[in-house]
N, C-alpha and C. Protein backbone atom coordinates (compact mmCIF):
# COMPACT_ATOMS: atom_id res chain seq x y z
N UNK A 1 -295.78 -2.50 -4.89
CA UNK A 1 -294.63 -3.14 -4.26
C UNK A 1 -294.83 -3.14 -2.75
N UNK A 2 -294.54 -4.38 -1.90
CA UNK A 2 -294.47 -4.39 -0.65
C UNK A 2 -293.58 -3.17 -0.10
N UNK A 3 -294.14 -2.96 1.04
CA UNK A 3 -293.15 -1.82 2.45
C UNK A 3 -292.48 -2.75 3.23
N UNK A 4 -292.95 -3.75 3.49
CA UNK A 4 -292.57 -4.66 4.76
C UNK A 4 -291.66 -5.56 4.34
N UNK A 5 -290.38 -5.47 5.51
CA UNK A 5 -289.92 -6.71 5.07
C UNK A 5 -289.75 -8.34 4.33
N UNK A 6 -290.39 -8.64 5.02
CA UNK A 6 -290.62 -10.03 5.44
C UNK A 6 -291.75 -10.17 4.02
N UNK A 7 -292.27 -9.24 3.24
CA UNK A 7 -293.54 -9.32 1.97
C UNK A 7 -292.36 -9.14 0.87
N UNK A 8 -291.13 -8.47 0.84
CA UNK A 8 -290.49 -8.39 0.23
C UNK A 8 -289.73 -9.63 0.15
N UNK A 9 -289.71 -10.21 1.32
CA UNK A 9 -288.63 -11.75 1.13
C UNK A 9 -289.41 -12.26 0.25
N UNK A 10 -290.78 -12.32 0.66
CA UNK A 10 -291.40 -12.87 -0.03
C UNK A 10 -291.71 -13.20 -1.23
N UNK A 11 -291.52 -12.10 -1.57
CA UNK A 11 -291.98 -11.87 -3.65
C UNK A 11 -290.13 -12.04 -4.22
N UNK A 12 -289.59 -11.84 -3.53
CA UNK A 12 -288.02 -12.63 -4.05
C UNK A 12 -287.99 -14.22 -4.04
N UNK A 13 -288.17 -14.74 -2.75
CA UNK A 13 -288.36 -16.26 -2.65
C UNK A 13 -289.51 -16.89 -4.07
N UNK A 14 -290.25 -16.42 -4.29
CA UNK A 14 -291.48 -16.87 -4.98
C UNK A 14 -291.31 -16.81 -6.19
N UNK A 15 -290.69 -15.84 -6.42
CA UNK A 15 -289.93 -15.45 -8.09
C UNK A 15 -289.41 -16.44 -8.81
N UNK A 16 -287.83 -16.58 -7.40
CA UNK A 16 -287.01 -17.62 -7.67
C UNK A 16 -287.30 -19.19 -7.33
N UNK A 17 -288.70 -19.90 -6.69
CA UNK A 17 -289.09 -20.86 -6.77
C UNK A 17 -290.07 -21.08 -8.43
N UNK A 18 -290.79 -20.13 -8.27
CA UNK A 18 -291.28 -19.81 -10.23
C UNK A 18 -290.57 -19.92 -10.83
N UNK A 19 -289.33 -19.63 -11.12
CA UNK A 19 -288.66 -19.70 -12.11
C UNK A 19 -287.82 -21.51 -12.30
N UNK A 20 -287.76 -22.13 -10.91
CA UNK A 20 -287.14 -23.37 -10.62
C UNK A 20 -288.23 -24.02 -11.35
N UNK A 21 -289.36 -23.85 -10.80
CA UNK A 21 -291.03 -25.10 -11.21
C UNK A 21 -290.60 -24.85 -12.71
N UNK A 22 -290.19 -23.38 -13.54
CA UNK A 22 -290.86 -23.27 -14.30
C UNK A 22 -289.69 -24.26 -16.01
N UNK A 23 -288.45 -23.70 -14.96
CA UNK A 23 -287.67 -24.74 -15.88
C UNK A 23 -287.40 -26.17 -15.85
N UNK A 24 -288.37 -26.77 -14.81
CA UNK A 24 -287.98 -28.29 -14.32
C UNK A 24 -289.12 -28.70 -15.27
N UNK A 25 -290.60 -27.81 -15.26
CA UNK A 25 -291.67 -28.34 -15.93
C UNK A 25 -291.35 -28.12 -17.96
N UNK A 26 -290.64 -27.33 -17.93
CA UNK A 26 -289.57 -27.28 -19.35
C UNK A 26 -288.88 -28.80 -19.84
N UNK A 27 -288.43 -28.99 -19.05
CA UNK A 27 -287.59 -30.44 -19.14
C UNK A 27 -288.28 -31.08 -19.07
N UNK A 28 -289.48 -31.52 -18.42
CA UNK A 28 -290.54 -32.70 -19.05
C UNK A 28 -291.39 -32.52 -19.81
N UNK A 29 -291.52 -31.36 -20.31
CA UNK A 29 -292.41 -31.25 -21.45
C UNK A 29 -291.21 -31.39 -22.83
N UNK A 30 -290.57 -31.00 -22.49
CA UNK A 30 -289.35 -31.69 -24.24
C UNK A 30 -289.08 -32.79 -24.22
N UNK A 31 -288.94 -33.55 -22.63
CA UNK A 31 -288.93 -35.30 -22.80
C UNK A 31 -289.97 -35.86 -23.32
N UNK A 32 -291.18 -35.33 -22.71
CA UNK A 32 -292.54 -35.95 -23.32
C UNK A 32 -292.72 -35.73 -24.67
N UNK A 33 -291.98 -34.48 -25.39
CA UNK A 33 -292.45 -33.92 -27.05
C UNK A 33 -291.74 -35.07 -27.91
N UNK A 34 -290.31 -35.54 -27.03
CA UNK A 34 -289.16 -36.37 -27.46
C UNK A 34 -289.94 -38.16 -28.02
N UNK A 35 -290.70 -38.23 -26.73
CA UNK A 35 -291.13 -39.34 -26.94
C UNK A 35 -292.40 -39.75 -28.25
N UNK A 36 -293.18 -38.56 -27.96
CA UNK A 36 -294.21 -38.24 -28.76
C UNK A 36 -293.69 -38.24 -30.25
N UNK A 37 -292.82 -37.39 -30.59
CA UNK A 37 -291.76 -37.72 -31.65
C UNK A 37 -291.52 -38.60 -32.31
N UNK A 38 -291.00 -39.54 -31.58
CA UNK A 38 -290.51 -41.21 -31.77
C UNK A 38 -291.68 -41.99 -32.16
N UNK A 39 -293.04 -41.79 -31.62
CA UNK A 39 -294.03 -42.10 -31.36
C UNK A 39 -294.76 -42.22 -32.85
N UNK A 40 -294.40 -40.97 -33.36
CA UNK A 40 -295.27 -40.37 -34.53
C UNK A 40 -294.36 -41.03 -35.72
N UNK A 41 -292.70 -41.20 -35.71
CA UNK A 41 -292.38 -41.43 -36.60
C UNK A 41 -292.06 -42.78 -36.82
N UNK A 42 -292.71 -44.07 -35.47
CA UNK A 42 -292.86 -45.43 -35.30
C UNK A 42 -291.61 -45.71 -35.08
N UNK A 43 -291.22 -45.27 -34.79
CA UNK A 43 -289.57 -45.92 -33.96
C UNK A 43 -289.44 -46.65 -32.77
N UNK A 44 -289.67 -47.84 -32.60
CA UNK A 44 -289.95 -48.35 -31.21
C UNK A 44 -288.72 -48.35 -29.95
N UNK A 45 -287.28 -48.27 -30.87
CA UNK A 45 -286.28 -48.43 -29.96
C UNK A 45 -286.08 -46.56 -29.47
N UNK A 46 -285.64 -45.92 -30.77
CA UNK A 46 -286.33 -44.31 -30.26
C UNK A 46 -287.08 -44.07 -29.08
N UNK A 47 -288.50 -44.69 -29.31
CA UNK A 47 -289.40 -44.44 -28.32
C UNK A 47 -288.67 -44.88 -26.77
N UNK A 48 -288.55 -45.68 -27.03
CA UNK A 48 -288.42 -46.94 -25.48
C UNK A 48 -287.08 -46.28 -24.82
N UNK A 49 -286.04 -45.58 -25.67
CA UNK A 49 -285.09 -45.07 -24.94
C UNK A 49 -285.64 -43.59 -24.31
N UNK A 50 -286.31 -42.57 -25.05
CA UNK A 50 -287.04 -41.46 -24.62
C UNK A 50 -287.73 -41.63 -23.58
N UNK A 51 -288.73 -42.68 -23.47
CA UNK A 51 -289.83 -43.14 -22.34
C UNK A 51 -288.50 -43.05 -21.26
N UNK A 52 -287.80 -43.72 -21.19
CA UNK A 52 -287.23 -44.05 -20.01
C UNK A 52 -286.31 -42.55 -19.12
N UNK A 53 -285.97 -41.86 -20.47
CA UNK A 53 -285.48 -40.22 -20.12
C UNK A 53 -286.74 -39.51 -19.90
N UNK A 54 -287.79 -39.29 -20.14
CA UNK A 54 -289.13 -38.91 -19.70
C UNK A 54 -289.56 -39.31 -18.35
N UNK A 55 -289.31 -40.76 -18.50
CA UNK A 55 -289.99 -41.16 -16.55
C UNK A 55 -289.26 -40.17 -15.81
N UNK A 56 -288.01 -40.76 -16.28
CA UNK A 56 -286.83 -40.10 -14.98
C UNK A 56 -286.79 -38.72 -14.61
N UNK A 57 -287.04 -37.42 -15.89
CA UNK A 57 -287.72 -36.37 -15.53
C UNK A 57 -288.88 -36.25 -14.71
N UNK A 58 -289.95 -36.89 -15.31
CA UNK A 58 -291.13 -36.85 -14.23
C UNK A 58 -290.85 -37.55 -12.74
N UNK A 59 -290.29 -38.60 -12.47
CA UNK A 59 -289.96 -38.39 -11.14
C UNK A 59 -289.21 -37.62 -10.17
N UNK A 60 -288.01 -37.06 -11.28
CA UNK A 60 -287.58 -36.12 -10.76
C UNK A 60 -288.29 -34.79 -9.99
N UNK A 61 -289.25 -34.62 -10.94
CA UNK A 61 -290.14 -33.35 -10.83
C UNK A 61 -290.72 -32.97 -10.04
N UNK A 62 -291.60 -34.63 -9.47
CA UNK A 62 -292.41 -35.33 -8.38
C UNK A 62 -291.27 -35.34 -7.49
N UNK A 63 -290.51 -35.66 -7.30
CA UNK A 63 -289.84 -35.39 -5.98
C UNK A 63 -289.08 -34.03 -5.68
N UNK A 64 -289.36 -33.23 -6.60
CA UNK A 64 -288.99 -31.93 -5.64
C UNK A 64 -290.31 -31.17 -5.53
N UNK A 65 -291.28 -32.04 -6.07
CA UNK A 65 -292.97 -31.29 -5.23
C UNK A 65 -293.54 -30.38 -6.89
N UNK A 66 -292.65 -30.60 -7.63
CA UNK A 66 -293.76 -29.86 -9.21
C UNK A 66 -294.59 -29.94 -9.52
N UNK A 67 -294.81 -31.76 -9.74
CA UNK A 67 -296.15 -32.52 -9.94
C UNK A 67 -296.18 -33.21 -8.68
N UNK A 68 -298.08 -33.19 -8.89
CA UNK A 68 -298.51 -34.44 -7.50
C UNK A 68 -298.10 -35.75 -8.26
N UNK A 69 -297.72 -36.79 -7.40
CA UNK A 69 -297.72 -37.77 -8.20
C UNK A 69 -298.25 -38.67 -8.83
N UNK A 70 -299.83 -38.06 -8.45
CA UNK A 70 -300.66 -38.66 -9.62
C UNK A 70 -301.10 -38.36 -10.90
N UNK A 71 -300.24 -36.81 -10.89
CA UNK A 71 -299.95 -36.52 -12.32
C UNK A 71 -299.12 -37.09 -12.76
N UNK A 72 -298.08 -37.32 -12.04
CA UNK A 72 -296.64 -38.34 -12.83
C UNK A 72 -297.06 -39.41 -13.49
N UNK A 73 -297.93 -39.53 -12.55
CA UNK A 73 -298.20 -41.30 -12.77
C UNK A 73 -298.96 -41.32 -13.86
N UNK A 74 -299.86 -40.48 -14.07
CA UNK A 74 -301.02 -40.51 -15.03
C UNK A 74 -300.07 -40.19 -16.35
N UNK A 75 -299.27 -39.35 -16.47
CA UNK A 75 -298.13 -38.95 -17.24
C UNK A 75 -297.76 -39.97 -18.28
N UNK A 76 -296.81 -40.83 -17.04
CA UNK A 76 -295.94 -41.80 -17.22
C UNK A 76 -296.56 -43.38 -17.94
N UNK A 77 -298.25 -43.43 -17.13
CA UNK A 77 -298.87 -44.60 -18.22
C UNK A 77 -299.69 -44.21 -19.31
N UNK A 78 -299.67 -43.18 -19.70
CA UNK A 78 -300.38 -42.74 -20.80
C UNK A 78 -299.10 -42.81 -21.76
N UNK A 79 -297.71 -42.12 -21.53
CA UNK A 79 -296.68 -42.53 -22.35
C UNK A 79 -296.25 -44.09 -22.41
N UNK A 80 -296.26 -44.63 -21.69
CA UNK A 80 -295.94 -45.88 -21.65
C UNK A 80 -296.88 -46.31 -22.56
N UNK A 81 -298.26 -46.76 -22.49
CA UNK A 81 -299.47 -46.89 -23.15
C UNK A 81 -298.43 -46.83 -24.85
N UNK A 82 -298.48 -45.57 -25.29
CA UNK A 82 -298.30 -44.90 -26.48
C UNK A 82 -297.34 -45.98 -26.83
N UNK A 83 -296.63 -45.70 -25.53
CA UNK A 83 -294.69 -46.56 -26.61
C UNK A 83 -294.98 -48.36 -27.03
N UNK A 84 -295.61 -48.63 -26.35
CA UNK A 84 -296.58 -50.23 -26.03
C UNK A 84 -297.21 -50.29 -27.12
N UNK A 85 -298.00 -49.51 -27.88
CA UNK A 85 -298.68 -49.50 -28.79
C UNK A 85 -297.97 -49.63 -30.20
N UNK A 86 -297.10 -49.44 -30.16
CA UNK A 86 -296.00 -49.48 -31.44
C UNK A 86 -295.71 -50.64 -32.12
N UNK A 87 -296.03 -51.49 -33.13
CA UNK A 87 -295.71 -52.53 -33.33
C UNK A 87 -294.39 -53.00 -33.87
């Protein structure tokens, strides 16, 4: 355990930013399972409504700095891709 102040803010601040990343990256991984879901059981309107609650997580995510946004992005057209593929 830190002695010093300022090492102690530290490992408090860091905790409680871990724990923020760790439930925001929670919420896009159940949007993405959501879509994947839909995906598997050929539901195209399913899908297409999930995709769109999935983006909106992942940008969310991307704008408070979780993902770079070329993970989003890479994310977001690989799901898209999937839901597209559905006949």
């Amino acid at each position: 355990m830190a002695n010093i102040k300022s090492a102690k803010k530290r490992i408090l601040v860091t905790e409680k930013k871990a724990a923020r990343n760790k439930a925001i990256r929670s919420k896009v991984k159940t949007a993405i399972k959501k879509v994947d879901a839909a995906i598997a059981a050929n539901d195209k309107a399913a899908a297409t409504t999930a995709l769109q609650a999935a983006i909106g997580e992942l940008n969310r995510a991307t704008s408070k700095g979780v993902y770079h946004k070329n993970t989003s992005s890479r994310k977001i057209s690989r799901l898209t891709k999937a839901v597209n593929k559905i006949a």
